[in-house]
N, C-alpha and C. Protein backbone atom coordinates (compact mmCIF):
# COMPACT_ATOMS: atom_id res chain seq x y z
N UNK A 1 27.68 -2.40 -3.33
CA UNK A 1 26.39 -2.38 -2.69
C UNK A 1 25.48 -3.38 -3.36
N UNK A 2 24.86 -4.13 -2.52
CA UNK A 2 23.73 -5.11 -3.39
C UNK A 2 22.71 -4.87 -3.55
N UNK A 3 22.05 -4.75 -4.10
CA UNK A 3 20.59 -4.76 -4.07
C UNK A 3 19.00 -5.81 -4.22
N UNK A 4 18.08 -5.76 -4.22
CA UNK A 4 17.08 -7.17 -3.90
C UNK A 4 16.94 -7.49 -5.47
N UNK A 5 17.55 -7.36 -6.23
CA UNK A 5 17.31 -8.20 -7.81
C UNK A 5 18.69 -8.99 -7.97
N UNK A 6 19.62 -9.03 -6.82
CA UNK A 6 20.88 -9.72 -7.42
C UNK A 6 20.78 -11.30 -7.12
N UNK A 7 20.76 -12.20 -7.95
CA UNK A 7 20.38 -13.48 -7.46
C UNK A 7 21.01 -14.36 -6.57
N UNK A 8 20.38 -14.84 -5.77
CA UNK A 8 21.42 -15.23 -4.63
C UNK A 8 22.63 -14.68 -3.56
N UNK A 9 22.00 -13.52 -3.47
CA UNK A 9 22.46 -12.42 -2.81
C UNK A 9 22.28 -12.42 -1.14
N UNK A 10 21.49 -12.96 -1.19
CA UNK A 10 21.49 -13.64 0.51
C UNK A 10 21.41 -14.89 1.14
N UNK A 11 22.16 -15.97 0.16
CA UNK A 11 22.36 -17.02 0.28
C UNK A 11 23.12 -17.49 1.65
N UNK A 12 24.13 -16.72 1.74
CA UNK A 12 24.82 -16.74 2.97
C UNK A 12 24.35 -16.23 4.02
N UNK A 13 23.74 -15.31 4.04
CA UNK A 13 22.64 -15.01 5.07
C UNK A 13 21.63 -15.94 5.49
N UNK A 14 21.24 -16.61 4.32
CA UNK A 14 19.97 -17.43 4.83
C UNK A 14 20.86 -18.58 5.50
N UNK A 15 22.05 -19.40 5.07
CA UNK A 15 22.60 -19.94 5.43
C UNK A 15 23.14 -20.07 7.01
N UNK A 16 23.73 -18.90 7.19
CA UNK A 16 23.86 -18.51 8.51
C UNK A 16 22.97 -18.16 9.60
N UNK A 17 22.06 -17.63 9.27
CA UNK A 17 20.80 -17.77 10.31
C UNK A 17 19.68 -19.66 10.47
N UNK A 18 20.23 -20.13 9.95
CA UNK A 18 20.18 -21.84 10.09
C UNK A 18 18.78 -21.65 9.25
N UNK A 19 18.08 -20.99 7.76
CA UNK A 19 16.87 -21.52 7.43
C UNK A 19 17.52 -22.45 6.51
N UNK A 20 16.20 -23.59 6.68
CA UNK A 20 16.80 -24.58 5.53
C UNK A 20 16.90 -24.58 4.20
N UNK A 21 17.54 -25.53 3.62
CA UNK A 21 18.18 -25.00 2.07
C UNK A 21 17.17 -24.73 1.07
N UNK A 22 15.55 -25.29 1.84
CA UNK A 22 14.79 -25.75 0.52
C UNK A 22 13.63 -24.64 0.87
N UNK A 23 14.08 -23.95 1.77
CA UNK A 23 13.60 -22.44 2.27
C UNK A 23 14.08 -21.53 1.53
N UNK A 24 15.29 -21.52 0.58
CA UNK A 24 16.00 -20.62 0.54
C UNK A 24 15.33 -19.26 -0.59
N UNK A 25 14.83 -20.37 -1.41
CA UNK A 25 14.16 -19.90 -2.69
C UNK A 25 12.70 -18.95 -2.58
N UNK A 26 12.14 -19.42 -1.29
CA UNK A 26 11.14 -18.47 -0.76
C UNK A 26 11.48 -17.35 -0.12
N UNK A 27 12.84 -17.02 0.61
CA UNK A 27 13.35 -15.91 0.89
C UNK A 27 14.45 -15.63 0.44
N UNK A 28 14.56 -16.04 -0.94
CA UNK A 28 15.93 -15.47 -1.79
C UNK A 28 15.95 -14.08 -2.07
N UNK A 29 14.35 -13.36 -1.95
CA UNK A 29 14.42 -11.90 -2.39
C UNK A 29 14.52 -10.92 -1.45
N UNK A 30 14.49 -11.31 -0.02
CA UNK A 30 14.70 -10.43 0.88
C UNK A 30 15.88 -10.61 2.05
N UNK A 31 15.72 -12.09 2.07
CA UNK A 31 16.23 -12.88 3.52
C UNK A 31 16.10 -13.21 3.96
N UNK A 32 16.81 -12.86 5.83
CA UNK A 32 15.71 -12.70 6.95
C UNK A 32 15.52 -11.48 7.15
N UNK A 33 15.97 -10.33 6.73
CA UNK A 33 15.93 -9.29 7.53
C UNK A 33 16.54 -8.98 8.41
N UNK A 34 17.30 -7.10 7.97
CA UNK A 34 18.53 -7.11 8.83
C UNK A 34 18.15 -7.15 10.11
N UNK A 35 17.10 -6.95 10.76
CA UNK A 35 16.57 -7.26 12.43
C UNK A 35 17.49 -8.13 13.19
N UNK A 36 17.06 -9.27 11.91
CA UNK A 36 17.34 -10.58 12.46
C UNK A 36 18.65 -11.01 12.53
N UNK A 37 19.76 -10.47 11.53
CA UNK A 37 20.87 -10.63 11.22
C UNK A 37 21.20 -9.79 12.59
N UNK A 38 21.17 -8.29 13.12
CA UNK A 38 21.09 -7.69 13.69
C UNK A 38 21.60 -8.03 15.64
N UNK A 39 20.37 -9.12 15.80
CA UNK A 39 20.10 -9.65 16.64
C UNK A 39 20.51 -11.21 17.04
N UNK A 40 20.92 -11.73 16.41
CA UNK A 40 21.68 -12.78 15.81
C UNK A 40 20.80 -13.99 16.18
N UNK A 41 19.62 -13.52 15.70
CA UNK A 41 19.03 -15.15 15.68
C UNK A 41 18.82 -16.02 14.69
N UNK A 42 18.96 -17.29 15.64
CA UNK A 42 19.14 -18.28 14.55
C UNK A 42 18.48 -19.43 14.79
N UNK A 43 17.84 -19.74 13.65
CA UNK A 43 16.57 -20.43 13.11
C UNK A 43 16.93 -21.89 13.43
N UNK A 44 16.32 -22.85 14.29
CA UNK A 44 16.49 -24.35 14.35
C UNK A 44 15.46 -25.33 13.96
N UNK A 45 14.11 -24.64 13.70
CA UNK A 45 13.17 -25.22 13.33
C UNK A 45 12.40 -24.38 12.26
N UNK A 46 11.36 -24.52 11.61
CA UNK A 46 10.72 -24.00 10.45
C UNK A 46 9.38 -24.74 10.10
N UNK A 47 8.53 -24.13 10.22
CA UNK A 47 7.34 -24.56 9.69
C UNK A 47 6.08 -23.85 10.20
N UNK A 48 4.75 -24.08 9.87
CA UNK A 48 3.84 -22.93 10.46
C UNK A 48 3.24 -23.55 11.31
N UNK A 49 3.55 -24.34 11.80
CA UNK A 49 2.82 -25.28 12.98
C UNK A 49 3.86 -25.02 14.38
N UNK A 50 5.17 -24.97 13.59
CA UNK A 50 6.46 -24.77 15.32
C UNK A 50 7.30 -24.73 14.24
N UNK A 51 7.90 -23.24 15.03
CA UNK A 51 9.03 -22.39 14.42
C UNK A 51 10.05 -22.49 15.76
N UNK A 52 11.34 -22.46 15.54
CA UNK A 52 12.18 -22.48 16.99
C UNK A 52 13.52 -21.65 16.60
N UNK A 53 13.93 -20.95 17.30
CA UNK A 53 15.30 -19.76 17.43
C UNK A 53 15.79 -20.03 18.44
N UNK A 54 16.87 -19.19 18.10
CA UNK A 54 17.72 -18.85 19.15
C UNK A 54 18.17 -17.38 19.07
N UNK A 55 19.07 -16.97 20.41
CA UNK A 55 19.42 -15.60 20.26
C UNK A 55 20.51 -15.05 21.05
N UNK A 56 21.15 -15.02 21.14
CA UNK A 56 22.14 -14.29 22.15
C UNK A 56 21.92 -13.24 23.11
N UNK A 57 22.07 -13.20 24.31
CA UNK A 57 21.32 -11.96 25.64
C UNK A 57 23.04 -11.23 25.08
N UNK A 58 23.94 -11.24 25.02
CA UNK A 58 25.00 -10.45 24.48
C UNK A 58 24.41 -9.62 23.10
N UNK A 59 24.70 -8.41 23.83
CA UNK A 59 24.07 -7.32 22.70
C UNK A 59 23.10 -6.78 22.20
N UNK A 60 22.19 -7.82 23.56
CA UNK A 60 20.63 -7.75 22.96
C UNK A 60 20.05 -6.64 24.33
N UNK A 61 20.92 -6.30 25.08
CA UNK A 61 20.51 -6.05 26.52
C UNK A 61 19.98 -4.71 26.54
N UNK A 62 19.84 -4.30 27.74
CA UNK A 62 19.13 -2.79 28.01
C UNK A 62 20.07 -2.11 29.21
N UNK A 63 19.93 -1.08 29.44
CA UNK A 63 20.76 -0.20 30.24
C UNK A 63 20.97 -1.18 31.62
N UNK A 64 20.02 -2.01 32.20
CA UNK A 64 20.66 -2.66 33.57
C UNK A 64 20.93 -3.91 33.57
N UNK A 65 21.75 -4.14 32.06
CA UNK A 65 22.66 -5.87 31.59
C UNK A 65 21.55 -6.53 31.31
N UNK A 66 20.23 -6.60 31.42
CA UNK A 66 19.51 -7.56 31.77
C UNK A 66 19.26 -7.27 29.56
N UNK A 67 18.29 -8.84 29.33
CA UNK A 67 17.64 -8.67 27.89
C UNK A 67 16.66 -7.46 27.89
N UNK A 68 16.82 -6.85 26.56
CA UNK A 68 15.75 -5.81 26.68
C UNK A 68 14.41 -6.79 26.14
N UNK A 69 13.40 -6.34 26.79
CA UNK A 69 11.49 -6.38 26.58
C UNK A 69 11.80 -6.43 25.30
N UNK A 70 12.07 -5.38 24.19
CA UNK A 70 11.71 -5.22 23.07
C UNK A 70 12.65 -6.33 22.26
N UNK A 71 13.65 -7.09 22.95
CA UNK A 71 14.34 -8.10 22.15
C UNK A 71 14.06 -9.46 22.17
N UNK A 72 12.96 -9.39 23.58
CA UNK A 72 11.90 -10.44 23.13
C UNK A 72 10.86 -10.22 22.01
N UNK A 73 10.12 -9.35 22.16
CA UNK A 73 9.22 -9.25 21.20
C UNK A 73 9.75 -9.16 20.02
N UNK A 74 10.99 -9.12 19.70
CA UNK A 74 11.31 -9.29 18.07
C UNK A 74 11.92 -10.42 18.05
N UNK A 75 11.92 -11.46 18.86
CA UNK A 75 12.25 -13.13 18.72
C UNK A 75 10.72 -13.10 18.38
N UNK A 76 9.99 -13.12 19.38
CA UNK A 76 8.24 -13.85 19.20
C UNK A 76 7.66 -12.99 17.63
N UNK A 77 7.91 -11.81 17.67
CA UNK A 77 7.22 -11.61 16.16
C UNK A 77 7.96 -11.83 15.09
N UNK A 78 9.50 -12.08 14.78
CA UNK A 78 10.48 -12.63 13.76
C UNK A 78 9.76 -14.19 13.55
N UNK A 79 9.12 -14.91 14.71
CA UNK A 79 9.30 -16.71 14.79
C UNK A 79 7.66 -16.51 14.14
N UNK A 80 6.91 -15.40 14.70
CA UNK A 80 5.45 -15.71 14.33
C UNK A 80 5.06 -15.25 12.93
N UNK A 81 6.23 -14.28 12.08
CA UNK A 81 5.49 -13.55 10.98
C UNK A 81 6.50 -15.14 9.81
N UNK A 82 7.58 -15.61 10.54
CA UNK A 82 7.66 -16.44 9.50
C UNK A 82 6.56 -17.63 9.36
N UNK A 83 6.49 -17.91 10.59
CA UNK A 83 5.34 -19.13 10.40
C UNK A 83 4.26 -18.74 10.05
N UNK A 84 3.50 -17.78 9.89
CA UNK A 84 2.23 -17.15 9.22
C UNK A 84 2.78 -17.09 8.19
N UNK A 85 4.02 -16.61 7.30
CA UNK A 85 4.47 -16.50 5.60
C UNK A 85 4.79 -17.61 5.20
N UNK A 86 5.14 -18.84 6.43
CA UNK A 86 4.83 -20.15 5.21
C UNK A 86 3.54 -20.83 5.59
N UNK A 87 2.51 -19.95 6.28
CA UNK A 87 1.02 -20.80 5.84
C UNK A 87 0.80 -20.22 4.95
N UNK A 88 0.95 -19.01 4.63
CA UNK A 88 0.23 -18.05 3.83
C UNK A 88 0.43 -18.76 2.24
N UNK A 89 1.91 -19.36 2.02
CA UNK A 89 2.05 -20.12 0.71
C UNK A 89 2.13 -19.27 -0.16
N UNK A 90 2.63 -19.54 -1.24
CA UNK A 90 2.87 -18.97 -2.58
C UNK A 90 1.95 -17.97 -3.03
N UNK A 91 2.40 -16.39 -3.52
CA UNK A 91 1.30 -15.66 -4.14
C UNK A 91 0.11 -14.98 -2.71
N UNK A 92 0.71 -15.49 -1.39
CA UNK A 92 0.71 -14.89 -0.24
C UNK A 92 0.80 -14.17 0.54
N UNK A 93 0.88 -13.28 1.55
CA UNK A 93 2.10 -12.75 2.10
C UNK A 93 1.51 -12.44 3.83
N UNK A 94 2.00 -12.47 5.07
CA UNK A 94 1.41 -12.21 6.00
C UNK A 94 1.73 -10.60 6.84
N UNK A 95 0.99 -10.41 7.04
CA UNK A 95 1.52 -8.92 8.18
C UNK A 95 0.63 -9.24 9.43
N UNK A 96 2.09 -8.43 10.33
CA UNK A 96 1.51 -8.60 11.95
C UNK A 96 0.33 -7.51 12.24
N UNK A 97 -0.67 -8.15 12.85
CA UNK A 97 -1.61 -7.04 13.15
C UNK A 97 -1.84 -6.91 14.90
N UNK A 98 -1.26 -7.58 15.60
CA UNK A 98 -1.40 -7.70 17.04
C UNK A 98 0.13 -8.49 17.59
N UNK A 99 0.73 -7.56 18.46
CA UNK A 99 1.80 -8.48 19.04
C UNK A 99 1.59 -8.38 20.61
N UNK A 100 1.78 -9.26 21.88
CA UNK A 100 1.70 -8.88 23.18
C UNK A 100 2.81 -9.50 23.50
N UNK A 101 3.39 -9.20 24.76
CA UNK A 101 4.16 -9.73 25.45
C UNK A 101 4.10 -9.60 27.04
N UNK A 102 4.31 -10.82 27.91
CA UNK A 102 4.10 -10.60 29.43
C UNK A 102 5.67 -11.37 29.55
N UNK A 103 6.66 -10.59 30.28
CA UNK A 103 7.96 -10.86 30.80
C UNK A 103 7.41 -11.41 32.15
N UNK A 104 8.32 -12.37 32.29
CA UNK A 104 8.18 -13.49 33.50
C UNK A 104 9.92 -13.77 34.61
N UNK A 105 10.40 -13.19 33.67
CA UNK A 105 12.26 -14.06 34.35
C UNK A 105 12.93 -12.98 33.45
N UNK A 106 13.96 -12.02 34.40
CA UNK A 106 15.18 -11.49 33.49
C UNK A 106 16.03 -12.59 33.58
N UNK A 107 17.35 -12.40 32.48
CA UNK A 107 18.17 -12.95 32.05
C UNK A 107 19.25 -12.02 31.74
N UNK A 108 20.60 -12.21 32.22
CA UNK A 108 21.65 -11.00 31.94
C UNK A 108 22.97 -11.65 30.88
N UNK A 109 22.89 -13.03 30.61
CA UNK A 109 24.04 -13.92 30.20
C UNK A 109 23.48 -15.21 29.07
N UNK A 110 24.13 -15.66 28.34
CA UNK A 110 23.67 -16.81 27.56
C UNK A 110 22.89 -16.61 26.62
N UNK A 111 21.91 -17.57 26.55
CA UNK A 111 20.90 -17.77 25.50
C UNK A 111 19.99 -18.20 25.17
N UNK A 112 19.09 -17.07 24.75
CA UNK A 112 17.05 -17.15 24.76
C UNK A 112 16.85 -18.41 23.42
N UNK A 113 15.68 -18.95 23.95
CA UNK A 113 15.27 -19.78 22.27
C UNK A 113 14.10 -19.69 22.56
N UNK A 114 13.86 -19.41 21.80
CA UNK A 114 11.88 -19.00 21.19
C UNK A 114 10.89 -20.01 20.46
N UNK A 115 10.11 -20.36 21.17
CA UNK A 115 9.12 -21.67 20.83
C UNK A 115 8.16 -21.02 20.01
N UNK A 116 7.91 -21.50 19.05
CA UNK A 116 6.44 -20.73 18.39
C UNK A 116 5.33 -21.74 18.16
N UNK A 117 4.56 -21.86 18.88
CA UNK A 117 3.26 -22.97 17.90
C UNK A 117 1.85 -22.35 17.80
N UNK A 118 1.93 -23.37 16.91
CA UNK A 118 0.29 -21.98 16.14
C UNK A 118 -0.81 -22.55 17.01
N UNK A 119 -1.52 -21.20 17.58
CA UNK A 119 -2.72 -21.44 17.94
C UNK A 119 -3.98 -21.52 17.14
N UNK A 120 -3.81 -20.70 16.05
CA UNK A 120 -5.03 -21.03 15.09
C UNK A 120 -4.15 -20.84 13.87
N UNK A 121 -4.64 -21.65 12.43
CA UNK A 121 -3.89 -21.28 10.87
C UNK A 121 -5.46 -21.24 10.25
N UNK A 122 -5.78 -20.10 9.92
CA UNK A 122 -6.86 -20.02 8.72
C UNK A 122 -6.47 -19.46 7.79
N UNK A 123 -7.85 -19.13 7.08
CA UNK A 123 -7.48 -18.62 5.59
C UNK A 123 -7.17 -17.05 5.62
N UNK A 124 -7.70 -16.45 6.64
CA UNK A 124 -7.47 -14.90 6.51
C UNK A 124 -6.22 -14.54 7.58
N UNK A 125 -6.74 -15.12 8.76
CA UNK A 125 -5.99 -15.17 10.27
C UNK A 125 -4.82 -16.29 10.90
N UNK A 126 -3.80 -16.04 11.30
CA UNK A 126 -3.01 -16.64 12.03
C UNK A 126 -2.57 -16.42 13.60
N UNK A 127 -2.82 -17.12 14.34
CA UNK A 127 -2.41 -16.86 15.83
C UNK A 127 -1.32 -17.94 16.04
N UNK A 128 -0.23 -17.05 16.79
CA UNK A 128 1.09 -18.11 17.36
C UNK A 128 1.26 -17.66 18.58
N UNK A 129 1.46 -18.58 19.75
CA UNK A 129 2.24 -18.45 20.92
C UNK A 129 3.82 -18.27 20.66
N UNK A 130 4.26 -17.72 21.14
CA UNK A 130 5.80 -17.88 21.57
C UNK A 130 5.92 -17.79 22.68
N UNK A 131 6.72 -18.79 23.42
CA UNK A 131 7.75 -18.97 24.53
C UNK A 131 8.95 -19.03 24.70
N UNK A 132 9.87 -17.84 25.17
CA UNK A 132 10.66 -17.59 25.33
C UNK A 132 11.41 -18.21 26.59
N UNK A 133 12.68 -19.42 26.13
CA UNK A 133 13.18 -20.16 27.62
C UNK A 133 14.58 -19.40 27.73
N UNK A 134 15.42 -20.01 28.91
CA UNK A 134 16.70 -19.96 29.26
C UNK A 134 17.60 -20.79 28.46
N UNK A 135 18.33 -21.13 28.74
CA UNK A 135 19.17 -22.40 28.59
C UNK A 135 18.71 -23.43 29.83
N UNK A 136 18.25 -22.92 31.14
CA UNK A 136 17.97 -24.37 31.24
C UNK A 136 16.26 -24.32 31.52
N UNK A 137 15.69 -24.20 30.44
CA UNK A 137 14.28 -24.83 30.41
C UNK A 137 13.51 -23.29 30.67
N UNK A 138 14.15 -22.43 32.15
CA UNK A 138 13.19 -21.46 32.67
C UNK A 138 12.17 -20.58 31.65
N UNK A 139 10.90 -20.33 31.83
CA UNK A 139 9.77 -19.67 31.21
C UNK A 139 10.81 -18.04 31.54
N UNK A 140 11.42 -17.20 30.37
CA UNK A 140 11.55 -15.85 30.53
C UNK A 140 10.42 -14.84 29.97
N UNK A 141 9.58 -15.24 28.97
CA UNK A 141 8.54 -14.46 28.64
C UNK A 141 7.55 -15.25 27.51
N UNK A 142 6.10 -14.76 27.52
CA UNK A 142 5.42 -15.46 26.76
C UNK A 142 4.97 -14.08 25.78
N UNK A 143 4.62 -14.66 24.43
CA UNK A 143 4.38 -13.67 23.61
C UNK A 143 3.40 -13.99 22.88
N UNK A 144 2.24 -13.53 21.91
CA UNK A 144 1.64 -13.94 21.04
C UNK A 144 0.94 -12.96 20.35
N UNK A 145 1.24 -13.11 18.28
CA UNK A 145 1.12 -12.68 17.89
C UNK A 145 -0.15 -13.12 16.91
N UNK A 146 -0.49 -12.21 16.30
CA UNK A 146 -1.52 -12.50 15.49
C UNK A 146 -1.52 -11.69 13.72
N UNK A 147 -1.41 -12.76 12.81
CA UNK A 147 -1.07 -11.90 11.15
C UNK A 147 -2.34 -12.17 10.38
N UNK A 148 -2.41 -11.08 9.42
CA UNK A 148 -3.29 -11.30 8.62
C UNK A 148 -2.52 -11.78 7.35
N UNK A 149 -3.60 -12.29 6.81
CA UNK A 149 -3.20 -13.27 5.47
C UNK A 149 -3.52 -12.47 4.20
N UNK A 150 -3.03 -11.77 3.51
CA UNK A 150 -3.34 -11.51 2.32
C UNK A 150 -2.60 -12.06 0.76
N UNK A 151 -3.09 -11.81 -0.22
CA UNK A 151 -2.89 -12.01 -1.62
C UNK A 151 -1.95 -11.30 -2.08
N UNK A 152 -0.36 -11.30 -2.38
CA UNK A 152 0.21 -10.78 -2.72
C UNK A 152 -0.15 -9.76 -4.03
N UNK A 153 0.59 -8.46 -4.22
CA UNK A 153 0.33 -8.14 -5.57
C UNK A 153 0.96 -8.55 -6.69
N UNK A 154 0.14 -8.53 -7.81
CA UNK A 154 1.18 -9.37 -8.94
C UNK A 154 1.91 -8.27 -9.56
C-alpha cells in the first residue's frame, strides 16, 4: 500500500495522465487524483490561462449509453481547479466555490476534450470557462467554474 510521503509515488500516474515533466514536482504529493485516473482523463495542455483534456464517453456513461452530466462537470472542474492551482503558485492552494454546467449535444461513443480558458485570474478569485467538444469540433456542453485562492498552511 502507498501512501502520500513515499517519494515519487505517483510519477507514473502523473506520467500517464499526460502532465508535464516539469509539473511533476508540484503534484508529486498527491497527483491527479483518483477521479481523474478514474475517468481516464488526459491532460494535453497545462497552464492557468488554457488547460486542455481529454476523456473517454466509454465508462463514463449513464443508464441510456449516452455521457453522464456529472462526467462533464468533473472534466470542467478537474481542467478549472488545476488551472486556478497553478495561478495560485507556490505556498497557494485553490478550492472550487461555484461550478455550473448547461449540456448542449449527447454523445454515446468516442471522445470528449475539454477547453478551459480563464475568464478572470486575480489575487483572491479565479473564473474559467470550459468547453466541452466531440471529436469533430461539436459544442457538447459548456461549464464554468469559479475558485478561491487561498494561503496554504505551513
Amino acid at each position: 500500500m502507498m501512501d502520500n510521503f513515499t517519494p515519487g509515488q505517483f510519477a507514473a500516474e502523473l506520467t500517464a495522465a499526460g502532465v508535464p515533466e516539469e509539473m511533476h514536482e508540484w503534484l508529486a504529493e498527491y497527483g491527479v487524483g483518483a477521479l481523474v485516473v478514474k475517468m481516464g482523463i488526459h491532460f494535453l495542455e497545462m497552464s492557468p490561462e488554457r488547460t486542455v483534456a481529454t476523456m473517454p464517453v466509454e465508462g463514463n456513461t449513464q443508464v441510456a449509453g449516452i455521457l453522464h452530466g456529472g462526467a462533464h462537470v468533473v472534466l470542467a472542474e478537474t481542467l478549472g481547479s488545476f488551472a486556478a492551482g497553478m495561478h495560485a503558485g507556490p505556498g497557494r492552494h485553490a478550492v472550487g466555490i461555484e461550478v455550473g454546467a448547461t449540456h448542449h449535444r449527447a454523445i454515446a461513443s468516442g471522445t470528449v476534450t475539454g477547453t478551459c480558458t480563464a475568464i478572470h485570474l486575480g489575487r483572491t478569485l479565479t473564473t474559467h470557462e470550459i468547453v466541452m467538444t466531440d471529436e469533430k469540433g461539436r459544442r457538447l456542453s459548456t461549464a464554468r467554474i469559479t475558485n478561491l485562492i487561498r494561503n496554504s498552511a505551513s
